[in-house]
N, C-alpha and C. Protein backbone atom coordinates (compact mmCIF):
# COMPACT_ATOMS: atom_id res chain seq x y z
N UNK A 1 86.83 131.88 46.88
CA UNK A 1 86.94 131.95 48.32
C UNK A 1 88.42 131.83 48.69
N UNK A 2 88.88 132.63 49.50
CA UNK A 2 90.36 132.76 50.04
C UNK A 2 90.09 132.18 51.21
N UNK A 3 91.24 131.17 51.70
CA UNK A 3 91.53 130.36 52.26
C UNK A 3 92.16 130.99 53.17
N UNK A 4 93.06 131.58 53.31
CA UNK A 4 94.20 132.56 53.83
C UNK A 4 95.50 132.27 52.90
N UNK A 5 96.56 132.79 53.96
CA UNK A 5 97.62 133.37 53.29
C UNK A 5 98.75 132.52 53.25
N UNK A 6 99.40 132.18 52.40
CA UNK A 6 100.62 131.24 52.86
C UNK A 6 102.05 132.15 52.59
N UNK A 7 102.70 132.13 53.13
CA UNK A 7 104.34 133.05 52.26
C UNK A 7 103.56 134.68 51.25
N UNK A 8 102.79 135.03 51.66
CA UNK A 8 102.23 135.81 51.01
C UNK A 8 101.28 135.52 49.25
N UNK A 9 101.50 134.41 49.24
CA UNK A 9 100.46 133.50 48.48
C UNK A 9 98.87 133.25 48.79
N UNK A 10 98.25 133.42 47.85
CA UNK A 10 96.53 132.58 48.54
C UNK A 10 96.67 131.55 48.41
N UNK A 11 96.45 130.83 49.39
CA UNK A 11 96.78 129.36 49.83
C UNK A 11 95.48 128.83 48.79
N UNK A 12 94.24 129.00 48.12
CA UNK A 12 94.09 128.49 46.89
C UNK A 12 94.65 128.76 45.80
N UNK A 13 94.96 129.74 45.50
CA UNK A 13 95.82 129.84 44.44
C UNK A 13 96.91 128.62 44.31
N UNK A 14 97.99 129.13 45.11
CA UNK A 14 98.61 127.23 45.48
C UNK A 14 97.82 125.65 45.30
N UNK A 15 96.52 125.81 45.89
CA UNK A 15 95.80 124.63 45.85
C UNK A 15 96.00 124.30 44.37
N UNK A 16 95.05 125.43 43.59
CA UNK A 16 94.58 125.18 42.17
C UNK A 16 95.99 125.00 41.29
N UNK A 17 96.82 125.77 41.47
CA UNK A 17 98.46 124.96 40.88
C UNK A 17 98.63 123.61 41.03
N UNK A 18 98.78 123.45 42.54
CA UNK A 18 98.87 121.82 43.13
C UNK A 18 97.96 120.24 42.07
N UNK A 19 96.66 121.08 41.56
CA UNK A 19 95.59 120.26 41.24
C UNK A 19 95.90 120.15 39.66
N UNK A 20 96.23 121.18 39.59
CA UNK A 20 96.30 121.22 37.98
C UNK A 20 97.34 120.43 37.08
N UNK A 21 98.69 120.50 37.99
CA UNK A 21 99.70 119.57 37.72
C UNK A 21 99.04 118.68 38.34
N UNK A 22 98.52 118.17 39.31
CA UNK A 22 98.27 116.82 39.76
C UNK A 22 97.08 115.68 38.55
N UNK A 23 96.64 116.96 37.91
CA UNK A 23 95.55 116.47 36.79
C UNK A 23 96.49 115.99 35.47
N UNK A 24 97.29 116.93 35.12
CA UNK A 24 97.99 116.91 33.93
C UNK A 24 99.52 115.79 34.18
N UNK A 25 99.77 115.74 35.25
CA UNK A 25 100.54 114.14 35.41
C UNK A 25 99.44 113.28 35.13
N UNK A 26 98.14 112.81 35.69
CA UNK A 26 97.45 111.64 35.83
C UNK A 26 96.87 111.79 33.58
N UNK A 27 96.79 112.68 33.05
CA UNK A 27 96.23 112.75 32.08
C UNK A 27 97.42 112.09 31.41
N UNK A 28 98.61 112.25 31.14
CA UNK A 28 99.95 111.96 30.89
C UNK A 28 99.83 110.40 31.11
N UNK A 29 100.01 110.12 31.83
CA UNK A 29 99.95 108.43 32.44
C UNK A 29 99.15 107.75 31.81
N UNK A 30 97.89 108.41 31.92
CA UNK A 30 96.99 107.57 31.14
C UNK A 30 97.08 107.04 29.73
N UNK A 31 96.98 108.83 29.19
CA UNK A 31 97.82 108.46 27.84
C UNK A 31 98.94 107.67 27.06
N UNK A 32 99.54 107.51 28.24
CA UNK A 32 100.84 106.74 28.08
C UNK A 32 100.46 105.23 27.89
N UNK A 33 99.78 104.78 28.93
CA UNK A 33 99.65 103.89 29.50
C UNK A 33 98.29 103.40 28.12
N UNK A 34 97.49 104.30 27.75
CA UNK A 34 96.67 103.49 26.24
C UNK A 34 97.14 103.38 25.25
N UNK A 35 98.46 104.20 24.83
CA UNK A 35 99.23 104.06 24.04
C UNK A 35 99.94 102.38 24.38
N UNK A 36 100.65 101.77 25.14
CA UNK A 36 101.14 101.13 25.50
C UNK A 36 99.85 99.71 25.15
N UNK A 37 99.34 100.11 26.04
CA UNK A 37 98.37 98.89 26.04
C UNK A 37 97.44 98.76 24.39
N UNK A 38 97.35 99.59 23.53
CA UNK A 38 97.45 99.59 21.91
C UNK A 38 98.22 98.96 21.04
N UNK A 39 100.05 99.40 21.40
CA UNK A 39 100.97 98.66 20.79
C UNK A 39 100.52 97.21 21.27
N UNK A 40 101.10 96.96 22.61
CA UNK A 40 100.86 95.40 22.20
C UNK A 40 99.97 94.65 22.55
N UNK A 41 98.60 95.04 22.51
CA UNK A 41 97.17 94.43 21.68
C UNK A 41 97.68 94.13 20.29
N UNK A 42 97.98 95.15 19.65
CA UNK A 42 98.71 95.09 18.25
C UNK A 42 99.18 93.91 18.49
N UNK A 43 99.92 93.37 18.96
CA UNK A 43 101.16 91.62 19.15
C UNK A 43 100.20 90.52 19.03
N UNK A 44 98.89 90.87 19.24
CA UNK A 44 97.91 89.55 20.46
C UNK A 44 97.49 88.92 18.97
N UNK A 45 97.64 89.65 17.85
CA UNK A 45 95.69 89.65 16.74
C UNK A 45 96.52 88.52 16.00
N UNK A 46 95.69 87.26 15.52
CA UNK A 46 95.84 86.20 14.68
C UNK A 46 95.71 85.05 15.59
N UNK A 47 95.86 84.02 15.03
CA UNK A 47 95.77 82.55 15.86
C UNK A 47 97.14 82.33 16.29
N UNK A 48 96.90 81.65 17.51
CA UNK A 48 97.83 80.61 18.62
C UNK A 48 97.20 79.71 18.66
N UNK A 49 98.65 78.54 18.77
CA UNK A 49 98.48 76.82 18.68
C UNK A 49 99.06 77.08 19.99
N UNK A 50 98.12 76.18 20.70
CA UNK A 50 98.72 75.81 22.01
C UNK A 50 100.05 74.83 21.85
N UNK A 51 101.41 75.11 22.34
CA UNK A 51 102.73 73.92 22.49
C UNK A 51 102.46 73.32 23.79
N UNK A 52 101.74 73.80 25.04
CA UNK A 52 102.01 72.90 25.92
C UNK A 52 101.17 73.74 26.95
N UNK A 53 100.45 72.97 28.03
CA UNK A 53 99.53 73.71 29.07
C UNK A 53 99.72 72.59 30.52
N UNK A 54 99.84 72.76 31.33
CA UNK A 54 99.49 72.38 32.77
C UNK A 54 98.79 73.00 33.55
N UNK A 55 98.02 72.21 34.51
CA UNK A 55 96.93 72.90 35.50
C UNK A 55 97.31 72.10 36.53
N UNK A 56 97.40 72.89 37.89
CA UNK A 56 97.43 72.03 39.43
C UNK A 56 98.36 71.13 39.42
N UNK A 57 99.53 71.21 38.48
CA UNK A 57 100.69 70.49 38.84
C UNK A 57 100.27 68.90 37.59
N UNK A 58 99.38 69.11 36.74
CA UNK A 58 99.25 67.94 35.77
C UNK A 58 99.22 68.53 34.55
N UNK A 59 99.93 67.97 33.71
CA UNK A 59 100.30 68.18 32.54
C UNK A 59 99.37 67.77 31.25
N UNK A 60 98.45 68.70 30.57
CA UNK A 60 97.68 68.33 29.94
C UNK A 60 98.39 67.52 29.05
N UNK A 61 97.69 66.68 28.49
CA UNK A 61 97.97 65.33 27.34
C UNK A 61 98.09 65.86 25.99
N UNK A 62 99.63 65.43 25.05
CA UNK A 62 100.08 66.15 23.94
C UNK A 62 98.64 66.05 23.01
N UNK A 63 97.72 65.01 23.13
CA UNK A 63 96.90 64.72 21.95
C UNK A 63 95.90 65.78 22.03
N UNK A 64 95.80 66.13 23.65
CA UNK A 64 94.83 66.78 23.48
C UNK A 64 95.35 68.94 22.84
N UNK A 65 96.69 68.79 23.56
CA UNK A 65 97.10 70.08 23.10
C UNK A 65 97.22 70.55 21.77
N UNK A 66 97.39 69.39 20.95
CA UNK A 66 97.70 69.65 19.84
C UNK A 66 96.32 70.25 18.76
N UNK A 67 95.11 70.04 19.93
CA UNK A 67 94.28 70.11 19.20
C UNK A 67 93.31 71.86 19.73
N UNK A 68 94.23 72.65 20.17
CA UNK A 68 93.74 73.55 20.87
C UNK A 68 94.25 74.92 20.29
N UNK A 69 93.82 76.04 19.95
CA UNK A 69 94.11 76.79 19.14
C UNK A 69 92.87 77.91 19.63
N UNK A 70 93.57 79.67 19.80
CA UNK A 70 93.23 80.77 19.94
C UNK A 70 92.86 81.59 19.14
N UNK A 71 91.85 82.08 18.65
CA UNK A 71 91.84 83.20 17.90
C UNK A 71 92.00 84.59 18.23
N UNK A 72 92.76 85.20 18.45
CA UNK A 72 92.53 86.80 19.09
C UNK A 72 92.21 87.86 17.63
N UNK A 73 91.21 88.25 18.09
CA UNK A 73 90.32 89.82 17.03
C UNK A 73 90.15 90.82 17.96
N UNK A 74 91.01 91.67 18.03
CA UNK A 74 90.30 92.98 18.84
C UNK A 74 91.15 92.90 20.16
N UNK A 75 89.80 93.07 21.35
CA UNK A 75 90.24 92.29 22.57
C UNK A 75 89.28 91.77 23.01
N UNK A 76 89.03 90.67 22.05
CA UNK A 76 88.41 89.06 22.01
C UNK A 76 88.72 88.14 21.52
N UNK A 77 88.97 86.86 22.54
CA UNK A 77 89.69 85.94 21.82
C UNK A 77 88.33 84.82 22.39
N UNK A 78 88.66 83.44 20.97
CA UNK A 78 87.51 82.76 21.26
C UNK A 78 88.55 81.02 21.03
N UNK A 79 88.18 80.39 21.66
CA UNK A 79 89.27 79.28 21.97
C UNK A 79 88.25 78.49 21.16
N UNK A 80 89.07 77.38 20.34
CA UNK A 80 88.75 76.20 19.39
C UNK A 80 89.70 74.85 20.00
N UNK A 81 88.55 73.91 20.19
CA UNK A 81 89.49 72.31 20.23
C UNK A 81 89.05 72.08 18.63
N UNK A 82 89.85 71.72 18.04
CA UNK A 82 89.26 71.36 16.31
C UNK A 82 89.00 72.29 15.73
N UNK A 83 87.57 72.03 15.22
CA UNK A 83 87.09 73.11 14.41
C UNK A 83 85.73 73.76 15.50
N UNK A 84 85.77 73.23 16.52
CA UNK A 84 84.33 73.56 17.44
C UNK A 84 84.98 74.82 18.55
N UNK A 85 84.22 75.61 18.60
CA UNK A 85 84.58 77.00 19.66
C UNK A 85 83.85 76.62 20.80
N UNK A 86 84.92 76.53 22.01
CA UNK A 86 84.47 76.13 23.14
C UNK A 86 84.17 77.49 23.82
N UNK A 87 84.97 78.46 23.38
CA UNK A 87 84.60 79.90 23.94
C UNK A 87 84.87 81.02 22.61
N UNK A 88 83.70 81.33 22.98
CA UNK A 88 83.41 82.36 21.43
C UNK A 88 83.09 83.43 22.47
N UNK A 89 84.52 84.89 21.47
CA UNK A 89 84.38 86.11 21.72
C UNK A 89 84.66 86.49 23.21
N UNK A 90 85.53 85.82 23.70
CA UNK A 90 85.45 86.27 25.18
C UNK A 90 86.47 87.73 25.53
N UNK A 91 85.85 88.27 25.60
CA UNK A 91 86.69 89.87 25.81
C UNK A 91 87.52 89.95 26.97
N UNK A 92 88.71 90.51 26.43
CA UNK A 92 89.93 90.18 27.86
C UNK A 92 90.68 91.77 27.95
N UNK A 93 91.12 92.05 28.92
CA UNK A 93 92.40 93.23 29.14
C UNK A 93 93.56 93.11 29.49
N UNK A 94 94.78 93.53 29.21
CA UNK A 94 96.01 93.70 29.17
C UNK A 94 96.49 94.92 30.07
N UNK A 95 97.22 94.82 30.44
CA UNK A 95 98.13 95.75 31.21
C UNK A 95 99.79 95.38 30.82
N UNK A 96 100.32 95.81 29.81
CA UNK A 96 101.60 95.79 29.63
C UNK A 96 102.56 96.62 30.42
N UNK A 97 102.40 97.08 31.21
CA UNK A 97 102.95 98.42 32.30
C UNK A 97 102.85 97.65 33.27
N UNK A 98 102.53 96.98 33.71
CA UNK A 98 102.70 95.68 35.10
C UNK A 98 103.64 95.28 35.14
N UNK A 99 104.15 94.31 35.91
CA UNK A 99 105.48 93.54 35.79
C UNK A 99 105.01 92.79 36.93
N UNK A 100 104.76 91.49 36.72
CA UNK A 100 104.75 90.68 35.52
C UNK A 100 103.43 91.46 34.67
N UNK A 101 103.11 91.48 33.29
CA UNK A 101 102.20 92.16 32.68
C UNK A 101 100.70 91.14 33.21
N UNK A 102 99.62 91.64 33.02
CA UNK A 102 98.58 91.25 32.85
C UNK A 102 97.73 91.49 32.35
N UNK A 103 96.23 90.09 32.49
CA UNK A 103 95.43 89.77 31.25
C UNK A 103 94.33 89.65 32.66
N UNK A 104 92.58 89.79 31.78
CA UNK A 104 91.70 89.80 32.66
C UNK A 104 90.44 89.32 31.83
N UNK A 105 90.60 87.77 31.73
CA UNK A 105 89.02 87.62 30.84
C UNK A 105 87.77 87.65 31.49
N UNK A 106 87.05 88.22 30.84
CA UNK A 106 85.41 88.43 31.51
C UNK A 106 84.55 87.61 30.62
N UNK A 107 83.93 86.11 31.71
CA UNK A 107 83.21 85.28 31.19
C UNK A 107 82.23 85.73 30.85
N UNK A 108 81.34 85.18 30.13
CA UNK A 108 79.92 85.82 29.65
C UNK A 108 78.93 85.88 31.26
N UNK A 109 79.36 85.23 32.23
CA UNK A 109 78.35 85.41 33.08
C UNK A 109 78.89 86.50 33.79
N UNK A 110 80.03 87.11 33.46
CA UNK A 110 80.39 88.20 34.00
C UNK A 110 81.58 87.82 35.43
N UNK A 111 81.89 86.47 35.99
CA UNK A 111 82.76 85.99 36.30
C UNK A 111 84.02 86.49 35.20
N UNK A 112 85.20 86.39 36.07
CA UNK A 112 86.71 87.09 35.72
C UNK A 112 87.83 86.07 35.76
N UNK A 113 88.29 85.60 35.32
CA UNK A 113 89.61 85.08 35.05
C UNK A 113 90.67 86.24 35.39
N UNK A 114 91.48 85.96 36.45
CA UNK A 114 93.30 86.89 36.18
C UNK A 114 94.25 86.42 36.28
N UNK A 115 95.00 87.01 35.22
CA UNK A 115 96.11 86.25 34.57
C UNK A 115 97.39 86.85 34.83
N UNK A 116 98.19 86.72 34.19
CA UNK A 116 99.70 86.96 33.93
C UNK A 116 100.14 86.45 32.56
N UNK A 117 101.12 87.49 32.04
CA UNK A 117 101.31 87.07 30.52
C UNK A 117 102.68 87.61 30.29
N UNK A 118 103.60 86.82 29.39
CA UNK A 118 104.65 87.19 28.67
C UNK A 118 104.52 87.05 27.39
N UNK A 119 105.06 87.72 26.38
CA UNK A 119 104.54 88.02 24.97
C UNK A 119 106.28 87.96 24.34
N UNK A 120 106.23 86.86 24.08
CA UNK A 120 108.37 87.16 23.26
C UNK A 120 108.48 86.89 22.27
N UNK A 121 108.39 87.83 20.90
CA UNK A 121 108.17 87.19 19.35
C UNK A 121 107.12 86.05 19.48
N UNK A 122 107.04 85.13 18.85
CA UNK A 122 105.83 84.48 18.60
C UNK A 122 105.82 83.65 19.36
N UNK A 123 106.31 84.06 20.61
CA UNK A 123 105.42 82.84 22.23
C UNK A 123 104.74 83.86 23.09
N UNK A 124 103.49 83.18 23.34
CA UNK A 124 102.55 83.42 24.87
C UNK A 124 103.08 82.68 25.47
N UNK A 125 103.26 82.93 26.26
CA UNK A 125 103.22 82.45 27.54
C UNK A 125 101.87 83.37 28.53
N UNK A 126 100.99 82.34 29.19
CA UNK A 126 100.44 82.68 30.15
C UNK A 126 100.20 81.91 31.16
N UNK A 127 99.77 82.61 32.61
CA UNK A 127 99.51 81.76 33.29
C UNK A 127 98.02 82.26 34.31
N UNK A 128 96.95 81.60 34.33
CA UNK A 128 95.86 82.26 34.83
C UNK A 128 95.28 81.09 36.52
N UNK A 129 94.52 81.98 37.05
CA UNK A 129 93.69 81.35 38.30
C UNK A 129 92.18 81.25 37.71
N UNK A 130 92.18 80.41 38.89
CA UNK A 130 90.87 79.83 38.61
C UNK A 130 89.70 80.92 38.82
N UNK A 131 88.80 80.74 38.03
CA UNK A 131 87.80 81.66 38.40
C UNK A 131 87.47 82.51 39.30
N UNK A 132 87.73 83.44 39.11
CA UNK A 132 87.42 84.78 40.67
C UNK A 132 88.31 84.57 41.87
N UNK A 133 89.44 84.25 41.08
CA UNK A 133 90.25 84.02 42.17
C UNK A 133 91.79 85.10 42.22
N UNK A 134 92.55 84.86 42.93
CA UNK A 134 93.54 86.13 43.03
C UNK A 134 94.81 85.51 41.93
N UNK A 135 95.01 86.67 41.35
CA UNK A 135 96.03 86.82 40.19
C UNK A 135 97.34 85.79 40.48
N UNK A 136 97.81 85.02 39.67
CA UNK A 136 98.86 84.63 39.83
C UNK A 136 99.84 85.24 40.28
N UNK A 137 101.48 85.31 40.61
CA UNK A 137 102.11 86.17 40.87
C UNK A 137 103.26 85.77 39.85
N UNK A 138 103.46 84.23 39.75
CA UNK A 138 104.62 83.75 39.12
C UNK A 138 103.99 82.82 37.91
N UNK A 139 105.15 82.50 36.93
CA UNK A 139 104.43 81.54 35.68
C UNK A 139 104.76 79.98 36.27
N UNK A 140 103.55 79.49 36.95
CA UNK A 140 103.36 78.11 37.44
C UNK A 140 101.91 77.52 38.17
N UNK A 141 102.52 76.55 37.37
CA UNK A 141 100.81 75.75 37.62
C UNK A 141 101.10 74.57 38.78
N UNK A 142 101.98 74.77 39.95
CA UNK A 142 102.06 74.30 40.53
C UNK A 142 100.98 73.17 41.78
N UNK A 143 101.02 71.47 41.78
CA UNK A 143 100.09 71.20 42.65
C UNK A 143 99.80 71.90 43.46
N UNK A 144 98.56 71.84 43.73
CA UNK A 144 97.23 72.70 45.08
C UNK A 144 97.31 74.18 44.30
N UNK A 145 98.24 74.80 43.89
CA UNK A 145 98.05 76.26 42.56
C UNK A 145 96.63 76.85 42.58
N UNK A 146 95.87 75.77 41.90
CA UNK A 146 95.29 76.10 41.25
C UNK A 146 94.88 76.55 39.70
N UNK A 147 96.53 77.13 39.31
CA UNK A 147 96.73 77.78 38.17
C UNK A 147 96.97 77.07 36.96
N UNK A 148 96.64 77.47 35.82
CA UNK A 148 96.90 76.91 34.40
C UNK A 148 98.04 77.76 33.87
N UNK A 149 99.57 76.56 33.37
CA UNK A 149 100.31 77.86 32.91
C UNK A 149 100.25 77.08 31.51
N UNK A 150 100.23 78.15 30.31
CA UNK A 150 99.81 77.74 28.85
C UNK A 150 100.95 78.48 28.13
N UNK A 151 101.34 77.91 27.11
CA UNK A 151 102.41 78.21 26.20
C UNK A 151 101.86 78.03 24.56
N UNK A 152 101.98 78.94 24.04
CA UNK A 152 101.21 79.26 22.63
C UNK A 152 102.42 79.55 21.66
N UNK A 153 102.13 79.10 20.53
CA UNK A 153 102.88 79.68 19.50
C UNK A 153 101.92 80.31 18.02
N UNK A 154 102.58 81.35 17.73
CA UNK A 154 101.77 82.05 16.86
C UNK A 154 101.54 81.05 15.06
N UNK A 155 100.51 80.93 14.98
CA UNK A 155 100.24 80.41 13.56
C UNK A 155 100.67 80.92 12.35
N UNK A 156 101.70 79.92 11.41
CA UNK A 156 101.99 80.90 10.58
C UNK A 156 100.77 80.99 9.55
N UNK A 157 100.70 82.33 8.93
CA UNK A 157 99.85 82.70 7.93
C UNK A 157 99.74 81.45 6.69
């Protein structure tokens, strides 16, 4: 169906140009953007020892940090105090193309955690809100916050 005429153009003809690059940028991006978010998943996989965590402006207790440790497989990580898994397999997403980057765990009841994350050689840094609540913006667990900011170091082999 002809639309009419533009500059002596069929103004679909133009359309379907318009769409086609508009498809093949968004296909580009994407690609880009799973490539990206691949590499550094790649960074996440092995255990983290928690060095230090605060929530709401209180500073969790060294005895207890020391005893807290991440496993990331995939994009599931399952948190251990000791040897007991307080959260097994909890599947999370990354966005390394953000700034600040971000993380998005999905509880088993289908409740969401959103986060914020820095990744620098073998430190996490993250900082997350409370349940179903709006994304951090900055790394702080500042009183009334809400937020947990957590600092990890990678386990050596």
């Amino acid at each position: 169906m002809q639309l009419g005429v533009l500059n002596g153009e069929r103004f679909t003809d133009k359309m379907n140009a318009i769409l086609l690059l508009a498809v093949s940028f968004a296909a580009a991006a994407n690609s880009s953007n799973d490539d990206a978010i691949k590499k550094e998943l790649n960074k996440f996989q092995g255990t983290w020892l928690l060095v230090s965590a605060e929530t709401d402006g209180k500073k969790t207790p060294d005895e207890v940090v020391k005893t807290i440790k991440v496993v990331i497989d995939g994009n599931k990580h399952t948190v251990y105090r000791g040897d007991e898994a307080l959260a097994k397999e909890i599947p999370f997403q990354i966005d390394p193309t953000k700034d600040p980057k971000t993380v998005d765990d999905t509880l088993p009841d289908g409740r969401t955690i959103h986060g914020i994350y820095k990744l620098e050689g073998d430190t996490l840094t993250s900082c997350v809100a409370g349940v179903d609540k709006e994304r951090p913006k900055e790394f702080t667990a500042k009183e009334g916050s809400g937020q947990t900011l957590r600092v990890f170091k990678r386990a050596k082999p």
